[in-house]
Protein backbone atom coordinates (compact mmCIF):
# COMPACT_ATOMS: atom_id res chain seq x y z
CA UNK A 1 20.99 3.21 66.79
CA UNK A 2 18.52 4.76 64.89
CA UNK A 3 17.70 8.85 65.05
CA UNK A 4 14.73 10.44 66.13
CA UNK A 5 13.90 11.35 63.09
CA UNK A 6 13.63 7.69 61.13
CA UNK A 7 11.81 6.21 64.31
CA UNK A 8 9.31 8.96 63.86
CA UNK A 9 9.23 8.51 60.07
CA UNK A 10 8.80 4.47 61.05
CA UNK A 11 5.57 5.41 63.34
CA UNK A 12 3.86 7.54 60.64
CA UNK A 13 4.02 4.85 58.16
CA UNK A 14 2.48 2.25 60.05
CA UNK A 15 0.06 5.06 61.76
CA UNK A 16 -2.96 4.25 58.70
CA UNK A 17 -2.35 0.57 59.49
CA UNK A 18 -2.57 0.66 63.19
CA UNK A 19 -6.04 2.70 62.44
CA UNK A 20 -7.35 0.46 60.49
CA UNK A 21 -6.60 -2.37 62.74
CA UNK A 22 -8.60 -0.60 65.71
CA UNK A 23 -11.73 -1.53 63.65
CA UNK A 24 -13.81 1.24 65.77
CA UNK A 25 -16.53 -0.68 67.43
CA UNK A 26 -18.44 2.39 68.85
CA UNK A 27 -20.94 4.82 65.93
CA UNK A 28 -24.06 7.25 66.50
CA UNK A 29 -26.28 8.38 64.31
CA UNK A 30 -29.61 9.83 63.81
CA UNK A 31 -33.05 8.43 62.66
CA UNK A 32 -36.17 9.53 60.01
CA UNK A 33 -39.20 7.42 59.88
CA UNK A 34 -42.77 6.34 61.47
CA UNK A 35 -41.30 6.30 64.99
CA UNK A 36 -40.31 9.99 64.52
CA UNK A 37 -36.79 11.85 64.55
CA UNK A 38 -34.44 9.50 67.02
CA UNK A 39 -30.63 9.42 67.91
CA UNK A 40 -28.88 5.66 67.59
CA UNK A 41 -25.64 4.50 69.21
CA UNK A 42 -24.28 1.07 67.95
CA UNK A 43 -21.40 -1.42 68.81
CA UNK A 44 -19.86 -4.22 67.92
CA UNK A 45 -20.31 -7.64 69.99
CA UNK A 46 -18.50 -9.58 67.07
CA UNK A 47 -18.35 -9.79 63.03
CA UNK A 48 -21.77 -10.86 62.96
CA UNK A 49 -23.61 -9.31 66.06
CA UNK A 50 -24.00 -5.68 66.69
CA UNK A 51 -26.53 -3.73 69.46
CA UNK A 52 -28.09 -0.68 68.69
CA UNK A 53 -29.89 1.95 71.49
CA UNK A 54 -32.46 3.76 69.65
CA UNK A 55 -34.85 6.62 71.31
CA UNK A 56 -37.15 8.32 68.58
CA UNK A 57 -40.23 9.72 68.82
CA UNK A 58 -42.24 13.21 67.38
CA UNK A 59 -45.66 15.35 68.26
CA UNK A 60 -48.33 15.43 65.92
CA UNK A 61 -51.65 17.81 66.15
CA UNK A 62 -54.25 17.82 63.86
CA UNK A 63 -57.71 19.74 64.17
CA UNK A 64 -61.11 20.12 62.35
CA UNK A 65 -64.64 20.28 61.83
CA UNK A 66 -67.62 17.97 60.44
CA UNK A 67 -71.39 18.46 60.13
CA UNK A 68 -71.88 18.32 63.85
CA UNK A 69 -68.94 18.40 65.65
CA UNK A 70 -65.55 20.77 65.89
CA UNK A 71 -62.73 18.36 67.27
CA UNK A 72 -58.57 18.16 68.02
CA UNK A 73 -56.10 15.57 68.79
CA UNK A 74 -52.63 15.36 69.57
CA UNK A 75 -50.54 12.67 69.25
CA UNK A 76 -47.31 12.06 71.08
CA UNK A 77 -45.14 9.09 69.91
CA UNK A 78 -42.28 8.32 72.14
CA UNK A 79 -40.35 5.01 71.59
CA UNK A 80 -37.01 4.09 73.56
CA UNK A 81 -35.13 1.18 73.67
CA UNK A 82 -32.88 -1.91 71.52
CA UNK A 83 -31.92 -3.99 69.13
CA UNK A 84 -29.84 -6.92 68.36
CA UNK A 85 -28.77 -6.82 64.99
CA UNK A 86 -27.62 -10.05 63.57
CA UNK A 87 -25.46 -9.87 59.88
CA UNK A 88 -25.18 -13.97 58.87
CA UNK A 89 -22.46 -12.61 56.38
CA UNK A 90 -20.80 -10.19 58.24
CA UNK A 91 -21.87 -7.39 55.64
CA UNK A 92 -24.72 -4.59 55.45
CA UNK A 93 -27.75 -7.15 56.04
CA UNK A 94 -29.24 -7.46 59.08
CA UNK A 95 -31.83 -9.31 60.73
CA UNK A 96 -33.53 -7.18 64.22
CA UNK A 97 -34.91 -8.07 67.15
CA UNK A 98 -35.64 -5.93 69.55
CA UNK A 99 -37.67 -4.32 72.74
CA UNK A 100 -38.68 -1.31 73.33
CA UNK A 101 -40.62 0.83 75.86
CA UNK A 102 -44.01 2.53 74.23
CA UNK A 103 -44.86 5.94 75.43
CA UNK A 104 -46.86 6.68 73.22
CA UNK A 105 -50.37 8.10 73.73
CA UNK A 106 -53.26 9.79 71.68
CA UNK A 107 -55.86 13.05 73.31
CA UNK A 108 -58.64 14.16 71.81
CA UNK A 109 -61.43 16.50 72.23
CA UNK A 110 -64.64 17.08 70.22
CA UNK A 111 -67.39 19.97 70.77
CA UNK A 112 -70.45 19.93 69.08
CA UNK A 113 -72.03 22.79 66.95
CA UNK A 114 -75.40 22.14 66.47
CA UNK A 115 -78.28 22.32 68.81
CA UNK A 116 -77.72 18.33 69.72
CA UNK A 117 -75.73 15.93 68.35
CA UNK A 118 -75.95 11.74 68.84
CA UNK A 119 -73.70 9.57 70.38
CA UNK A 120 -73.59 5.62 69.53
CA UNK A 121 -76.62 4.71 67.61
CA UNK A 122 -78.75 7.25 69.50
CA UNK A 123 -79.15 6.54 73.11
CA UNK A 124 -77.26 9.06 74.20
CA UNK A 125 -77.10 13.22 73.17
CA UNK A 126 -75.16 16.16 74.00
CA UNK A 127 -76.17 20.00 73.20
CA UNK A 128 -74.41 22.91 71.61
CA UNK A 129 -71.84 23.60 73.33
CA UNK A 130 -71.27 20.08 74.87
CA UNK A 131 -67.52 18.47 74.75
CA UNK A 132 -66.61 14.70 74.88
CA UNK A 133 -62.81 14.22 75.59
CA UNK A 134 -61.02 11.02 75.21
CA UNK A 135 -57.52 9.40 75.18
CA UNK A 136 -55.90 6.50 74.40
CA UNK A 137 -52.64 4.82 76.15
CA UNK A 138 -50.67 1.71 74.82
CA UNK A 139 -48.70 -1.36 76.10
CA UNK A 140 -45.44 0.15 77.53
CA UNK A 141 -42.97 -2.90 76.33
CA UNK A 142 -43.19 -3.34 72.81
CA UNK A 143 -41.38 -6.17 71.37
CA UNK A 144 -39.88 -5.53 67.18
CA UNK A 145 -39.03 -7.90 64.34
CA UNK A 146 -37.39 -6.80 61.19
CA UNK A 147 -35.03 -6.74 58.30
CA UNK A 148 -32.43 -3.81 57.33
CA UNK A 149 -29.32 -3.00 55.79
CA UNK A 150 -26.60 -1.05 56.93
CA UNK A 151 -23.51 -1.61 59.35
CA UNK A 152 -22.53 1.47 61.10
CA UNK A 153 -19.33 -0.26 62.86
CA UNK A 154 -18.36 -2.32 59.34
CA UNK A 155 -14.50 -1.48 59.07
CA UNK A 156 -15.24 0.62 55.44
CA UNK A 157 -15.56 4.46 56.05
CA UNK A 158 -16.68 6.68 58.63
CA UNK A 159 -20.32 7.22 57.46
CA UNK A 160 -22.54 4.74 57.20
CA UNK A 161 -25.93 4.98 56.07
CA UNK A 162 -28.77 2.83 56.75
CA UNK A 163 -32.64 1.13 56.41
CA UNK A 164 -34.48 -0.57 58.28
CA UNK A 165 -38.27 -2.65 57.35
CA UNK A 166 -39.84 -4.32 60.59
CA UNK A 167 -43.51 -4.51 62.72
CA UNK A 168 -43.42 -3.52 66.11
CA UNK A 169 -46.34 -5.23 68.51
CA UNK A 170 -48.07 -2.34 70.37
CA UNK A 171 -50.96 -4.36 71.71
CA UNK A 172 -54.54 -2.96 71.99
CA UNK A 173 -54.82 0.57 72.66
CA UNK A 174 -57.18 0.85 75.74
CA UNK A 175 -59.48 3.89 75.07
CA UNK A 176 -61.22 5.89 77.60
CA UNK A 177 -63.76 8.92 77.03
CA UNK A 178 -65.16 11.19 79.07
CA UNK A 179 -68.42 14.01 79.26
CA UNK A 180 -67.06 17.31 79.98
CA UNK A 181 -69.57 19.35 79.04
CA UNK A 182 -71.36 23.10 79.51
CA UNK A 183 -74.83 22.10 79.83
CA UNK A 184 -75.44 20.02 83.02
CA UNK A 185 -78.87 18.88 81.99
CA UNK A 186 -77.40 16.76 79.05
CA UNK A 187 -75.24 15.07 81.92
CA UNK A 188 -77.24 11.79 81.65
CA UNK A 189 -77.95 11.92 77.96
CA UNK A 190 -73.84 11.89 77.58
CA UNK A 191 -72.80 9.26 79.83
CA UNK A 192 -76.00 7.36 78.34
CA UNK A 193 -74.13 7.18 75.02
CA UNK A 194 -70.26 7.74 76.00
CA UNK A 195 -70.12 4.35 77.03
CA UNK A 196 -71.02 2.87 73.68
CA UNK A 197 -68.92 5.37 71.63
CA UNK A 198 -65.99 3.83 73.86
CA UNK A 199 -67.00 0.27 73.42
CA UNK A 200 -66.95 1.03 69.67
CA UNK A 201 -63.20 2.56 70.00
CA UNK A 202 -62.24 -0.12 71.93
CA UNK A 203 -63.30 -2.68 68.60
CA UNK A 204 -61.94 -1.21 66.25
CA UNK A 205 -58.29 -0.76 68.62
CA UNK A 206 -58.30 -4.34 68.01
CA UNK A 207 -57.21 -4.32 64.67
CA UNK A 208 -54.34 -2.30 65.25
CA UNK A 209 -51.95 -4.01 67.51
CA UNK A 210 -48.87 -4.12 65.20
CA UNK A 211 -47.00 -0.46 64.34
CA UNK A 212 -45.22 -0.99 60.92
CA UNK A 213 -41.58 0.43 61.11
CA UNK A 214 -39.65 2.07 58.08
CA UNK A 215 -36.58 3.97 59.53
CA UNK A 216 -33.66 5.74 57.35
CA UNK A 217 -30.56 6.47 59.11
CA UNK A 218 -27.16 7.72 59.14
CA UNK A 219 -24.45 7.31 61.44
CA UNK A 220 -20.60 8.14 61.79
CA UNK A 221 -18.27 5.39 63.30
CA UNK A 222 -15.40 7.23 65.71
């Protein structure tokens, strides 16, 4: 019979084999691009199908002033969902599809600084002093279509690195703005005009219904 000792020396030869035969079907990773920072986990359905779990998302606040009016907004984009990734070669390109749940949504606030400022074309006014707020709120599925390259649970390496080019359909924002304001006697003047401003919003929401996505990645298979 055989010692210990070759029997051992037998299983650590074939040990970098048996490894490579696992063909890990299990990475995570981490995201950079317009849906914010996000965290990925993939695995592998067969040679040419993968899913990937993706939840990104990042703050942004931006403030300022005009002529007439000192204003802030905050944006909070919050995306969470998957993808199927099909590779028709069984290498790094990919063709998405994918759903995800949009919680995204968009605050702002303006005040005005002079002794009135218009709203719409001029049927409605606030004074100094006078604040309009407003938000905006999106469809919560959001369906995705793209194109990348990169296959985090290929059988080459541990890290994997990655792209991804696609449009994701957000639907039309639905805005809604508000009078909060100081002086009570412009009450009626305001929610003469606010209506109009919000109309106006709501048009031009139309043209924005698709989010473009552009995502970099990296990933480690285990």
């Amino acid at each position: 019979m055989p010692s210990k000792k070759i029997l051992a020396g037998c299983c650590l030869a074939l040990l970098p084999a048996w490894v490579q035969a696992q063909d890990s079907s299990l990475a995570a990773g981490v995201t950079a691009g317009t849906m914010g920072l996000g965290l990925t986990a993939t695995t592998r359905v067969s040679e040419h199908v993968n899913i990937r779990a993706i939840v990104a998302g990042i703050s942004v606040d931006t403030s300022g002033e005009t002529d007439e009016v000192d204003y802030e907004a905050d944006a909070d984009l919050l995306f969470a969902g998957g993808m199927v990734d099909l590779h028709p070669a069984g290498g790094v390109f990919r063709l998405s599809l994918g759903l995800f749940h949009n919680g995204s949504d968009i605050r702002a606030n303006g005040r005005c600084t002079r002794t009135d400022c218009q709203l719409g074309s001029g049927l409605g006014l606030i004074g100094n002093g006078d604040r309009i707020e407003g938000d905006i709120d999106f469809n919560s599925a959001a369906p995705y279509l793209g194109l990348g390259w990169g296959n985090s649970v290929g059988t080459a390496g541990r890290w994997h690195f990655s792209f991804d080019l696609g449009a994701m359909y957000i639907g039309e924002g639905e805005a809604s703005l508000r009078c909060a304001q100081a002086n009570t006697i412009n009450q009626a003047a305001c929610t003469a005009g606010i209506r109009e401003e919000e109309r106006q919003l709501q048009e031009d929401l139309a043209d924005f219904k698709i989010y473009p996505v552009v995502m970099l990645g990296a990933a480690f298979r285990f």
